[in-house]
C-alpha atoms as a PDB file:
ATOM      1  CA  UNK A   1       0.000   0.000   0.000  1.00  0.00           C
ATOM      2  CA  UNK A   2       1.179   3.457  -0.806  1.00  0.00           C
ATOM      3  CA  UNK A   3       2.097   6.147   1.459  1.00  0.00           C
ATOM      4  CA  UNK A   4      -0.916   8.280   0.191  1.00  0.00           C
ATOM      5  CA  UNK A   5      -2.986   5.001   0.373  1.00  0.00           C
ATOM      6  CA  UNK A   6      -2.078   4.159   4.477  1.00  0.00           C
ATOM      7  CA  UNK A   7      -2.922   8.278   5.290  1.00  0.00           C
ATOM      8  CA  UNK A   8      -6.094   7.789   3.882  1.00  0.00           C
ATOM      9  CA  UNK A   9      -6.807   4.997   5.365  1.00  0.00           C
ATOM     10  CA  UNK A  10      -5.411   5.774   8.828  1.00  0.00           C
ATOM     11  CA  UNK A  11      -6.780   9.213   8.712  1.00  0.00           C
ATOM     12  CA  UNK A  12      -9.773   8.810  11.456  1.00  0.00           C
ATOM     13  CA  UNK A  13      -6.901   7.117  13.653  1.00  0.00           C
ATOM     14  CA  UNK A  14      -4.460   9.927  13.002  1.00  0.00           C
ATOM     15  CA  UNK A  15      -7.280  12.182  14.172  1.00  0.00           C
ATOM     16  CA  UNK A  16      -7.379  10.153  17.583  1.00  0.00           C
ATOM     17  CA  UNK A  17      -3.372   9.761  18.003  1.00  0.00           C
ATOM     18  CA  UNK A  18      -3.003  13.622  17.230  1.00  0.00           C
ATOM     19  CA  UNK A  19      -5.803  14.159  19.964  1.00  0.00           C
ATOM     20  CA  UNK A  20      -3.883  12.476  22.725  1.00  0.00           C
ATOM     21  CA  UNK A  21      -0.901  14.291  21.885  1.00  0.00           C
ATOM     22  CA  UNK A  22      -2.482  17.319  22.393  1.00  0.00           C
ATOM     23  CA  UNK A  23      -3.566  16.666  25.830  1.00  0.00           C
ATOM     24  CA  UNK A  24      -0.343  15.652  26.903  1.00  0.00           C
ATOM     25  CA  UNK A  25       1.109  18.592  25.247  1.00  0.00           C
ATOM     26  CA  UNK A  26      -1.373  20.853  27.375  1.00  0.00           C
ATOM     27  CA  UNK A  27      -0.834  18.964  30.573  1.00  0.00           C
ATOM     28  CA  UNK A  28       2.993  19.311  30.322  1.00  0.00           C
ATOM     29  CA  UNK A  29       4.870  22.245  32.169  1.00  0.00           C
ATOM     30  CA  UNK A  30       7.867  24.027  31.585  1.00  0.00           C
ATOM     31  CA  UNK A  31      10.352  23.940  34.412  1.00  0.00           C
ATOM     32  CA  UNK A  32      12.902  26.621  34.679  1.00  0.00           C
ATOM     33  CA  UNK A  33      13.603  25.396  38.407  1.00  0.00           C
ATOM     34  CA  UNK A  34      17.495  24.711  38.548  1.00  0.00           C
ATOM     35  CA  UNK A  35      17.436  21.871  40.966  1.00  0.00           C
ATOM     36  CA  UNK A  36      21.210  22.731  41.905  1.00  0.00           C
ATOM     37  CA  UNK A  37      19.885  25.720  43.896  1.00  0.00           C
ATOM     38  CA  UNK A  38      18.724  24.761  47.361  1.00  0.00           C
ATOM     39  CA  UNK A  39      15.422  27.485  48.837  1.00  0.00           C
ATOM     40  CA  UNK A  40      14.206  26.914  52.384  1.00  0.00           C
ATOM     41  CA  UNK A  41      10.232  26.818  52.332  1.00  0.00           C
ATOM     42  CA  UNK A  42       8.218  29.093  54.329  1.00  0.00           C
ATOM     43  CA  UNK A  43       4.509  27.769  55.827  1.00  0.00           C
ATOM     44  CA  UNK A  44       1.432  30.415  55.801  1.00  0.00           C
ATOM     45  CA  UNK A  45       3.136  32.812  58.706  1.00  0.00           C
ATOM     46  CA  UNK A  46       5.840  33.179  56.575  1.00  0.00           C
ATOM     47  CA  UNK A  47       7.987  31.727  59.298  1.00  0.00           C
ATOM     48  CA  UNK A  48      10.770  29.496  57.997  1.00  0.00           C
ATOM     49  CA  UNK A  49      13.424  27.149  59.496  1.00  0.00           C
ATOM     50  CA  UNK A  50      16.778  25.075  58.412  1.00  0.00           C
ATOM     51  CA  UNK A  51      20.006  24.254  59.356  1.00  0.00           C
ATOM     52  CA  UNK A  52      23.019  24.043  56.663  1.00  0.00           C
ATOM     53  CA  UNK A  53      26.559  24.260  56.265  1.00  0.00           C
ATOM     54  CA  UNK A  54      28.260  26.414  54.151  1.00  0.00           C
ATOM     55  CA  UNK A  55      31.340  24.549  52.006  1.00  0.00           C
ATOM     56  CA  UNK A  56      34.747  25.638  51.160  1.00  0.00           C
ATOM     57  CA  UNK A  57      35.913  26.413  47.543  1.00  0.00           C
ATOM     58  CA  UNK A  58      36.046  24.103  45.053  1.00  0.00           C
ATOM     59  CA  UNK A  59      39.473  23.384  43.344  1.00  0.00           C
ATOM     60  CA  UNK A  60      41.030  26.153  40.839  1.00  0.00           C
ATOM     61  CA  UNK A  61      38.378  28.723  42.822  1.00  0.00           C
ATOM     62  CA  UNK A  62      39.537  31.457  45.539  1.00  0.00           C
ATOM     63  CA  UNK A  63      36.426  32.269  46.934  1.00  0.00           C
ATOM     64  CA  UNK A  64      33.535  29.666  48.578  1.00  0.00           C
ATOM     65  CA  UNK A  65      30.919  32.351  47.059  1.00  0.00           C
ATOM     66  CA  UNK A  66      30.479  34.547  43.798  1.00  0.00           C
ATOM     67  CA  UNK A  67      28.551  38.006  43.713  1.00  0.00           C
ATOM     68  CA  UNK A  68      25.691  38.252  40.524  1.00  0.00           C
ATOM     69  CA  UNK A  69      23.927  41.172  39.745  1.00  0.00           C
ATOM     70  CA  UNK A  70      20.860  41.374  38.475  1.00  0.00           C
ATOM     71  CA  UNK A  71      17.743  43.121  37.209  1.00  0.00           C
ATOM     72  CA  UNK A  72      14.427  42.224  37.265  1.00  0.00           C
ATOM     73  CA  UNK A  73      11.096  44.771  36.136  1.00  0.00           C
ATOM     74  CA  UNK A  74       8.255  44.720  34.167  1.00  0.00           C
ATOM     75  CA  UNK A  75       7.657  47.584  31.257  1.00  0.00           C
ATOM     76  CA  UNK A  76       5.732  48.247  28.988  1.00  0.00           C
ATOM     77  CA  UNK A  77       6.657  45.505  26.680  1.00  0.00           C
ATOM     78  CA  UNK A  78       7.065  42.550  28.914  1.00  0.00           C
ATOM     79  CA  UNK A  79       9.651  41.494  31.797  1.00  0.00           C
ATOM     80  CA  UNK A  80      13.262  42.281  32.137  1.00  0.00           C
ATOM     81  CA  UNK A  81      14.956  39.797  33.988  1.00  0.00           C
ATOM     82  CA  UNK A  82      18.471  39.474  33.530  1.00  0.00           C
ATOM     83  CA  UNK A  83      22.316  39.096  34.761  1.00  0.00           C
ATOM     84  CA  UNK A  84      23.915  42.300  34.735  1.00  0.00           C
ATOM     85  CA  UNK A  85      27.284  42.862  32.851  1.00  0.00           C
ATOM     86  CA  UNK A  86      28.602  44.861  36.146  1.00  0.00           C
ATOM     87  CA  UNK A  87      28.573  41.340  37.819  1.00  0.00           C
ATOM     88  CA  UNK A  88      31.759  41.227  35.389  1.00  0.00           C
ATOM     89  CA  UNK A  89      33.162  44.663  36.098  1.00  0.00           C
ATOM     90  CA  UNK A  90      31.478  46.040  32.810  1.00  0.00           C
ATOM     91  CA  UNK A  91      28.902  48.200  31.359  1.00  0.00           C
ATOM     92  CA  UNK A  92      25.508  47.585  31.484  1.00  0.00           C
ATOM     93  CA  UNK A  93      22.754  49.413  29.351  1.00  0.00           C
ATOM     94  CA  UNK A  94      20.223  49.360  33.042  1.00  0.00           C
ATOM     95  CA  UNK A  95      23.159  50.639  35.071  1.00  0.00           C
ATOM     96  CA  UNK A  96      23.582  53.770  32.527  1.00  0.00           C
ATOM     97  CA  UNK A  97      20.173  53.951  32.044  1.00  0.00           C
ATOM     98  CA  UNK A  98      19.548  53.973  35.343  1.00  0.00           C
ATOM     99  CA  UNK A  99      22.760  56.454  36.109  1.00  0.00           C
ATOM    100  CA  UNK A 100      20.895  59.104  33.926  1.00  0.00           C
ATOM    101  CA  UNK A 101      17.800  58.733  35.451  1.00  0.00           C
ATOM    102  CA  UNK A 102      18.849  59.193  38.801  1.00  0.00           C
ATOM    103  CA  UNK A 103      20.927  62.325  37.615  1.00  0.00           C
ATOM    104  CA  UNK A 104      18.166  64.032  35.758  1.00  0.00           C
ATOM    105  CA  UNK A 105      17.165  65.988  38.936  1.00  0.00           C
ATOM    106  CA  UNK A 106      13.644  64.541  38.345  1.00  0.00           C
ATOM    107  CA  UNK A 107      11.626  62.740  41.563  1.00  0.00           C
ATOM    108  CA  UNK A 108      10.281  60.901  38.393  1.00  0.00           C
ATOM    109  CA  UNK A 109      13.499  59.784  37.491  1.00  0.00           C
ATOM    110  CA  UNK A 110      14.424  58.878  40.313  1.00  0.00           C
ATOM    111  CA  UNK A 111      11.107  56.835  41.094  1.00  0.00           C
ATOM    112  CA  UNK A 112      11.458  54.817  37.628  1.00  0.00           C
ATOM    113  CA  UNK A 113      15.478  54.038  38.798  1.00  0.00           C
ATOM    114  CA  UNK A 114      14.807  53.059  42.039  1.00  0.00           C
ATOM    115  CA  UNK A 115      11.952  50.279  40.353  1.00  0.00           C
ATOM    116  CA  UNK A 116      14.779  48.737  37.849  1.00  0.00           C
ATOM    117  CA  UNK A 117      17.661  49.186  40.519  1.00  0.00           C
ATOM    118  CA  UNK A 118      19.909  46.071  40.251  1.00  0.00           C
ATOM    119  CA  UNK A 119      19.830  43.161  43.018  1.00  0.00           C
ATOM    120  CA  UNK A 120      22.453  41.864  44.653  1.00  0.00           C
ATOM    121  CA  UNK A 121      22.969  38.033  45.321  1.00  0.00           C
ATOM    122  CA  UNK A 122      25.365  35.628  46.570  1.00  0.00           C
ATOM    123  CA  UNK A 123      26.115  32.207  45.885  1.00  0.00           C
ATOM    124  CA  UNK A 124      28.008  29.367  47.754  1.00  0.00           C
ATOM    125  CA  UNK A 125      28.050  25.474  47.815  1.00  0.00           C
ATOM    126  CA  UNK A 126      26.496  24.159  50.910  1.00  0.00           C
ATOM    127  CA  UNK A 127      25.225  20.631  52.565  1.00  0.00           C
ATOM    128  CA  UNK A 128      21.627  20.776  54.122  1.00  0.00           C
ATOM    129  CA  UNK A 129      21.777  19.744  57.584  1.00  0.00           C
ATOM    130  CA  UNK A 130      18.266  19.920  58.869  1.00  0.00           C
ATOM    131  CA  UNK A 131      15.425  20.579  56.273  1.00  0.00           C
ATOM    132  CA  UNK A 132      11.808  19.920  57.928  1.00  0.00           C
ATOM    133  CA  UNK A 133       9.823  21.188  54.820  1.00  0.00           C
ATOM    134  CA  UNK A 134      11.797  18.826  52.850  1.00  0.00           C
ATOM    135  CA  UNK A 135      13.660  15.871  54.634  1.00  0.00           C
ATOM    136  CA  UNK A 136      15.110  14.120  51.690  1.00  0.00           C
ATOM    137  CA  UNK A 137      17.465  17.678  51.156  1.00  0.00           C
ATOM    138  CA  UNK A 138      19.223  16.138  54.511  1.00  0.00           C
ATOM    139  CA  UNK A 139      23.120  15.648  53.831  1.00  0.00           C
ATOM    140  CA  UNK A 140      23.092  16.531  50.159  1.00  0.00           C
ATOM    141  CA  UNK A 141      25.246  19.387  48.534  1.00  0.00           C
ATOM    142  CA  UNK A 142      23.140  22.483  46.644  1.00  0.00           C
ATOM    143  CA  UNK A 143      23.769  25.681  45.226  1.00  0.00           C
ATOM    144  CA  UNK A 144      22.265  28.193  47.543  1.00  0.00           C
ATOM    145  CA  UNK A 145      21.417  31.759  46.467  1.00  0.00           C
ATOM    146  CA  UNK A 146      21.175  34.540  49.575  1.00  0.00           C
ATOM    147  CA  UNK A 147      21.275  38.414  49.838  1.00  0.00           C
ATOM    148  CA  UNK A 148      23.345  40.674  51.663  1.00  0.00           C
ATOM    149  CA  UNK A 149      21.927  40.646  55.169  1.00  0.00           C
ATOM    150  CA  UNK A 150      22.906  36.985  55.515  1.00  0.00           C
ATOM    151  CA  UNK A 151      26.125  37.251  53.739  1.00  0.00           C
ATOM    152  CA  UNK A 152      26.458  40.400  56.591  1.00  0.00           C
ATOM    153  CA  UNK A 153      26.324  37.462  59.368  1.00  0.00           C
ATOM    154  CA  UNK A 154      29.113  35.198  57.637  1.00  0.00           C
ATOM    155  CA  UNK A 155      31.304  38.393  57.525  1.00  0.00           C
ATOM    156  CA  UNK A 156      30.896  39.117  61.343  1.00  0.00           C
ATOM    157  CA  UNK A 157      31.922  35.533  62.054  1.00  0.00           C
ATOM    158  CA  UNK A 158      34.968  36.321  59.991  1.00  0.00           C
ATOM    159  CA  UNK A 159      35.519  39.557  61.155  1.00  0.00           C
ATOM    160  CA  UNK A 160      34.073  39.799  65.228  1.00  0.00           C
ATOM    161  CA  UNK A 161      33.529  43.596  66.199  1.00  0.00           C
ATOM    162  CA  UNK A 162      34.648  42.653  69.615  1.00  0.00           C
ATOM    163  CA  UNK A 163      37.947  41.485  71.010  1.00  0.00           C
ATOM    164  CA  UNK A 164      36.254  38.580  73.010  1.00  0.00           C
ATOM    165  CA  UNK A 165      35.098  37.132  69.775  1.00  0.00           C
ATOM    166  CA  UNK A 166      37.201  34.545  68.156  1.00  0.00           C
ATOM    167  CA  UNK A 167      37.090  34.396  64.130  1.00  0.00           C
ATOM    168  CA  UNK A 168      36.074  31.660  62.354  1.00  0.00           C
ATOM    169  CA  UNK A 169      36.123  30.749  59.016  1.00  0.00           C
ATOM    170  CA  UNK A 170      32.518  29.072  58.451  1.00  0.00           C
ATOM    171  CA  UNK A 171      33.018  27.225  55.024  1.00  0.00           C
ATOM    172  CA  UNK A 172      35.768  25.302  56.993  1.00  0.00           C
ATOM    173  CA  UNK A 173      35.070  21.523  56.831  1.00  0.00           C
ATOM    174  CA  UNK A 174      36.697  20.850  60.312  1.00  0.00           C
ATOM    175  CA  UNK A 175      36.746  24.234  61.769  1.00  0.00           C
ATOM    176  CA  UNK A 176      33.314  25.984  60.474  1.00  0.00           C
ATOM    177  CA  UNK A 177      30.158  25.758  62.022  1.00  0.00           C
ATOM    178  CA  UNK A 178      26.282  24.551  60.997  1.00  0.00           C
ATOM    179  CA  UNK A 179      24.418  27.662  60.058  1.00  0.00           C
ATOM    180  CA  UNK A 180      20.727  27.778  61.691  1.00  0.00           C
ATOM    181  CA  UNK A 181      18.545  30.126  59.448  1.00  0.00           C
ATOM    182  CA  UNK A 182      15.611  31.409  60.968  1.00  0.00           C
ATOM    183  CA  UNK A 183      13.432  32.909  58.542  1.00  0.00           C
ATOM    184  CA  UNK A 184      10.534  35.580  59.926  1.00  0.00           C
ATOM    185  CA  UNK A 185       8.122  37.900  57.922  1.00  0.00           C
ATOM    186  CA  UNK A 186       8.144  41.194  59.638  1.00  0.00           C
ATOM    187  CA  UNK A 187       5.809  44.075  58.337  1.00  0.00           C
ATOM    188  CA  UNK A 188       5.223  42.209  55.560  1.00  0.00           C
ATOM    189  CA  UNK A 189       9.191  41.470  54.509  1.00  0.00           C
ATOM    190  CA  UNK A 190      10.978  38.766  55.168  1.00  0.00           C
ATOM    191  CA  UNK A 191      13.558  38.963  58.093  1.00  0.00           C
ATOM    192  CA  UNK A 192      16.642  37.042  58.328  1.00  0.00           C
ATOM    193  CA  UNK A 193      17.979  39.003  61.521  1.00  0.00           C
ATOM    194  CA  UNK A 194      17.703  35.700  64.446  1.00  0.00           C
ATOM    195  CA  UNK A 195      19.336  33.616  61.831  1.00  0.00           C
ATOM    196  CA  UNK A 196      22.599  32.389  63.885  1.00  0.00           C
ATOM    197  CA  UNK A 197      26.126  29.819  63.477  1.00  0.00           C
ATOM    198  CA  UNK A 198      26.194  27.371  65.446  1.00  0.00           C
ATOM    199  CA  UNK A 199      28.709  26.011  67.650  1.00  0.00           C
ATOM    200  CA  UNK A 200      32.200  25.076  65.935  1.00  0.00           C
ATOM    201  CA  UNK A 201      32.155  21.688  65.143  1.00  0.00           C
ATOM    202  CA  UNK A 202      33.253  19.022  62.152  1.00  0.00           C
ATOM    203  CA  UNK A 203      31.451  18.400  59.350  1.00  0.00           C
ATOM    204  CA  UNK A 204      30.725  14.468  58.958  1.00  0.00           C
ATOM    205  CA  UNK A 205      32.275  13.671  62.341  1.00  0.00           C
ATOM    206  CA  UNK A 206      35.741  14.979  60.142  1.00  0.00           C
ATOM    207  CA  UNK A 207      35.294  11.626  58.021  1.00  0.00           C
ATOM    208  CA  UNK A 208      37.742  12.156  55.395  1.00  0.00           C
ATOM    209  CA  UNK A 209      36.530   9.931  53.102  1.00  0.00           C
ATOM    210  CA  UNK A 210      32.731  11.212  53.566  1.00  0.00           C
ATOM    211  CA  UNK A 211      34.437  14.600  53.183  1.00  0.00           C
ATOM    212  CA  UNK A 212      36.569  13.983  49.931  1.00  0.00           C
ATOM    213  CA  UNK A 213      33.130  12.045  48.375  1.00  0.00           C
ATOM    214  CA  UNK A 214      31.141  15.499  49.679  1.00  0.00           C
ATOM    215  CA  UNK A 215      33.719  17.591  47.927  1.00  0.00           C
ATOM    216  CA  UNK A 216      33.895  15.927  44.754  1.00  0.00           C
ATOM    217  CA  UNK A 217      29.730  16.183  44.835  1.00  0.00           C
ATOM    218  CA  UNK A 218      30.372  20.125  45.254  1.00  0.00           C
ATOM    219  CA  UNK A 219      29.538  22.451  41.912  1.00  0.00           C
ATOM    220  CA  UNK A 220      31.857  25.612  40.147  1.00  0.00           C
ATOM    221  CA  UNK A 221      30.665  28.768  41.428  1.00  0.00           C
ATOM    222  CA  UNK A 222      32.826  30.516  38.823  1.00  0.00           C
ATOM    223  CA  UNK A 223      30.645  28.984  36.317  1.00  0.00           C
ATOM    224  CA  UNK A 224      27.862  30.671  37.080  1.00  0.00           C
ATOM    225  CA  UNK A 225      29.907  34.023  36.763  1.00  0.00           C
ATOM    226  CA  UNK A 226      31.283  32.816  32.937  1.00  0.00           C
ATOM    227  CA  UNK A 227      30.682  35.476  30.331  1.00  0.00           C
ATOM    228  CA  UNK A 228      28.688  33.246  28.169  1.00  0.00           C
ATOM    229  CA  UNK A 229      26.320  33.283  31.111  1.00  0.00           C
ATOM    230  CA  UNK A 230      25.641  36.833  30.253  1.00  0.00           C
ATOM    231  CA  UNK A 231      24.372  38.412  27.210  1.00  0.00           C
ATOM    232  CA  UNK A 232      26.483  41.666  25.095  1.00  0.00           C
ATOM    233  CA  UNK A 233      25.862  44.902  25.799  1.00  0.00           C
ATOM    234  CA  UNK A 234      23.897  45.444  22.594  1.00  0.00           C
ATOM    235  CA  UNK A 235      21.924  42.197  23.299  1.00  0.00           C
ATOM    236  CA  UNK A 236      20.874  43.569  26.891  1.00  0.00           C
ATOM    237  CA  UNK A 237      20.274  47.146  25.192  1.00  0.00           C
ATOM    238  CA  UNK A 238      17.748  45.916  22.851  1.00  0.00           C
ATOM    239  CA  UNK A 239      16.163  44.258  25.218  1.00  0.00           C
ATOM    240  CA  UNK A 240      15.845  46.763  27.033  1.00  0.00           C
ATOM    241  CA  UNK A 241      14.188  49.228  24.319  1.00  0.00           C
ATOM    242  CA  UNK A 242      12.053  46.784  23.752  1.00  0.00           C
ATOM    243  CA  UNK A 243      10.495  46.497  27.856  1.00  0.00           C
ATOM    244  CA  UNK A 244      10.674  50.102  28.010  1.00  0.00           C
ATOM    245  CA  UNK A 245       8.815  50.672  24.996  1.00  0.00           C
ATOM    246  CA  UNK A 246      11.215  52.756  22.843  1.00  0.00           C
ATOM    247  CA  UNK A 247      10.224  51.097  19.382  1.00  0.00           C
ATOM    248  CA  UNK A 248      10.403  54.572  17.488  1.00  0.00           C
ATOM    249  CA  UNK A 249      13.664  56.432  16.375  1.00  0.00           C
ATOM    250  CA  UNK A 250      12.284  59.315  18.015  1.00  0.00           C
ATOM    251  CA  UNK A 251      12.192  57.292  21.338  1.00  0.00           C
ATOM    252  CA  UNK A 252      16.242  55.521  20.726  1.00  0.00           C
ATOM    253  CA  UNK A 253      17.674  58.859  20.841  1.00  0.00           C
ATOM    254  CA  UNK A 254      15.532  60.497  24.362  1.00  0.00           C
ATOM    255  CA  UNK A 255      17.287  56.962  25.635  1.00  0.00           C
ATOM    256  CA  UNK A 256      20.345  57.305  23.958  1.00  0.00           C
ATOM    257  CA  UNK A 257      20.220  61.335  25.699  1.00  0.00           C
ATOM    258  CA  UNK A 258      19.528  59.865  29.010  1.00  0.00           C
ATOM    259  CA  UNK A 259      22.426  57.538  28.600  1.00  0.00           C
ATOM    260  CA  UNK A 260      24.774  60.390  27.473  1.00  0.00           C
ATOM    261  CA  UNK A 261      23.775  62.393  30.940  1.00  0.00           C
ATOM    262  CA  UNK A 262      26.160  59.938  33.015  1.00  0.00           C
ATOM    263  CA  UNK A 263      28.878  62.037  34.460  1.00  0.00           C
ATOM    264  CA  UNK A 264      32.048  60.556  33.133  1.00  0.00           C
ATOM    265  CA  UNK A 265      33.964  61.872  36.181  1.00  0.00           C
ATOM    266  CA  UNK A 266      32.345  60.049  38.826  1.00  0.00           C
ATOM    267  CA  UNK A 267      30.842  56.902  37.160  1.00  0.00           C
ATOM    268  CA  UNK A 268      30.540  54.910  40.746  1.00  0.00           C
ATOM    269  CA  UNK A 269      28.199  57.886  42.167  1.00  0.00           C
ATOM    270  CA  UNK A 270      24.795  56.515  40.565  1.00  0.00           C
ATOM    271  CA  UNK A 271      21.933  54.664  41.871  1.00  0.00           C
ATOM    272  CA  UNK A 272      23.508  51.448  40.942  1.00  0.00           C
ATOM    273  CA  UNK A 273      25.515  52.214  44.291  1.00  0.00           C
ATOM    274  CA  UNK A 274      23.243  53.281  46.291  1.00  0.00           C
ATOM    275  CA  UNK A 275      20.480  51.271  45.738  1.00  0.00           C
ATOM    276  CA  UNK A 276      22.508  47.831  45.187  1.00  0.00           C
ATOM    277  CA  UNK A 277      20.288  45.608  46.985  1.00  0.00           C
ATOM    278  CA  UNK A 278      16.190  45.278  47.728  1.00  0.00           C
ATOM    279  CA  UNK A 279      14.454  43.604  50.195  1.00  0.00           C
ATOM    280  CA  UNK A 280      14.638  39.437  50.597  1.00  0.00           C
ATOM    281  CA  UNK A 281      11.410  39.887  49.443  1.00  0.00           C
ATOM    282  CA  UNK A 282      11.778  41.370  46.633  1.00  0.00           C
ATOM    283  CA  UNK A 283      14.571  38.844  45.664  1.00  0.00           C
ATOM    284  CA  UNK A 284      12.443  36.166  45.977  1.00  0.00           C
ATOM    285  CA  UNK A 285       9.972  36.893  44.047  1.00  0.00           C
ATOM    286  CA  UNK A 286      12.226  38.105  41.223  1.00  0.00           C
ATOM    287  CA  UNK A 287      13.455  34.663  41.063  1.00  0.00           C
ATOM    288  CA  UNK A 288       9.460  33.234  41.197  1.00  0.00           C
ATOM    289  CA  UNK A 289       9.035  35.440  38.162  1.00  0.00           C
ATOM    290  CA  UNK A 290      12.354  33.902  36.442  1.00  0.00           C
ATOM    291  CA  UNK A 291      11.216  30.430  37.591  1.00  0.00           C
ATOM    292  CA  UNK A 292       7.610  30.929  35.824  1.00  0.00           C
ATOM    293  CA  UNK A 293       9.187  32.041  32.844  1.00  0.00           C
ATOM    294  CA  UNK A 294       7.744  35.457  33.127  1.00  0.00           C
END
């Protein structure tokens, strides 16, 4: 039988098959979830509670954390959520944007910059001790992605304020200690402030061999900062045209104007600066947007 013969035969059956497809094509989700990254889950109060250790650098790394940048607002044409180039100590079309904005003398200006200010975020290897929400995260490695405030309280342990205070290096394997976070919502934001480290103790009962298997299971953190994990400047700065709306010629050049208003002389006084980091809160749900696909 032909080809042309079997579809015509088969034709109320490829009506049927093409059916079923579709439901399972409707049923089907897209997950941008990165199930490296570890997130502690909070129940209706908003309350929140976990224990985890931080881990040491991997091997060929310096640091047991990277810094990322980011932005993440809605315009006119759709959502902006990406890395930002100054994560790489270069320029980024939001950062000028935003620069000009916030120099304009306008309250305006100022408003619309504060909105599409970047976001600051850490990011360190760590092994989840306790995990109630989720048990079966107990004594497995994640990525884990957390804001100033908390990266605030691993400094202190570093650096003590007062001379009665010992230092102590908390992605040590042997030497560190468990940190318990303590998650609250306070007027409506989320508060990390009781979050504590614990005691100074081993990791694994100091079980070389558990350790060595634990650090092998550990991921690059300067990965995550490569520059193909960030788009070009001209990439980002269509992008951004686009959310904001500028589709006309007319409207390129009032951003191209606002963009020329950066004062060459003191390029670190902007609002990137000053406004470096929001609320926990706002973190969050910049990375709920990112994970929906918004």
């Amino acid at each position: 039988m032909s080809s042309f013969a079997s579809l015509k035969q088969n034709r109320n059956a490829t009506i049927a098959n093409l059916t079923a497809e579709l439901e399972k094509t409707q049923q089907q989700t897209v997950s941008y979830i990165d199930d490296r990254y570890w997130k502690p889950e909070r129940d209706k109060s908003g309350n929140g509670y976990a224990v985890i250790r931080f881990l040491p650098q991997t091997e060929g790394e310096d640091l047991p954390w990277v810094r990322i940048f980011s932005h993440g607002f809605q315009g006119p044409g759709g959502w902006y959520i990406e890395n930002s180039l100054t994560t790489l100590n270069q320029k980024d079309p939001v950062s000028e944007f935003n620069t000009g904005l916030w120099n304009n003398g306008t309250e305006a200006g100022k408003e619309q910059a504060r909105k599409q200010k970047r976001r600051l975020n850490y990011v360190s290897n760590i092994m989840v001790i306790k995990d109630p929400a989720n048990p079966d995260n107990e004594g497995k490695s994640f990525l884990y992605r957390y804001g100033k405030r908390i990266f605030d309280k691993i400094n202190d342990t570093m650096n003590p304020e007062f001379q009665d205070e010992t230092p102590m290096n908390p992605f040590d394997y042997w030497e560190g200690a468990d940190f318990k976070l303590k998650i609250r919502t306070v007027d409506g934001f989320v508060n990390y402030d009781r979050s504590e480290f614990d005691a100074t103790t081993a990791i694994l009962d100091g079980d070389d061999a558990k350790l060595e298997e634990l650090y092998n299971k550990q991921y690059s953190l300067q990965e995550l900062v490569a520059p193909n994990q960030f788009k070009t400047f001209d990439e980002l700065k269509a992008k951004l045209e686009r959310v904001l709306g500028f589709e006309a010629d007319s409207d390129r050049v009032k951003f191209e104007a606002v963009e020329e208003s950066v004062d060459a002389a003191e390029p670190e006084i902007s609002v990137e600066s000053t406004y470096e980091e929001g609320s926990e809160e706002e973190t969050l749900s910049y990375f709920k947007k990112l994970a929906e696909g918004e």
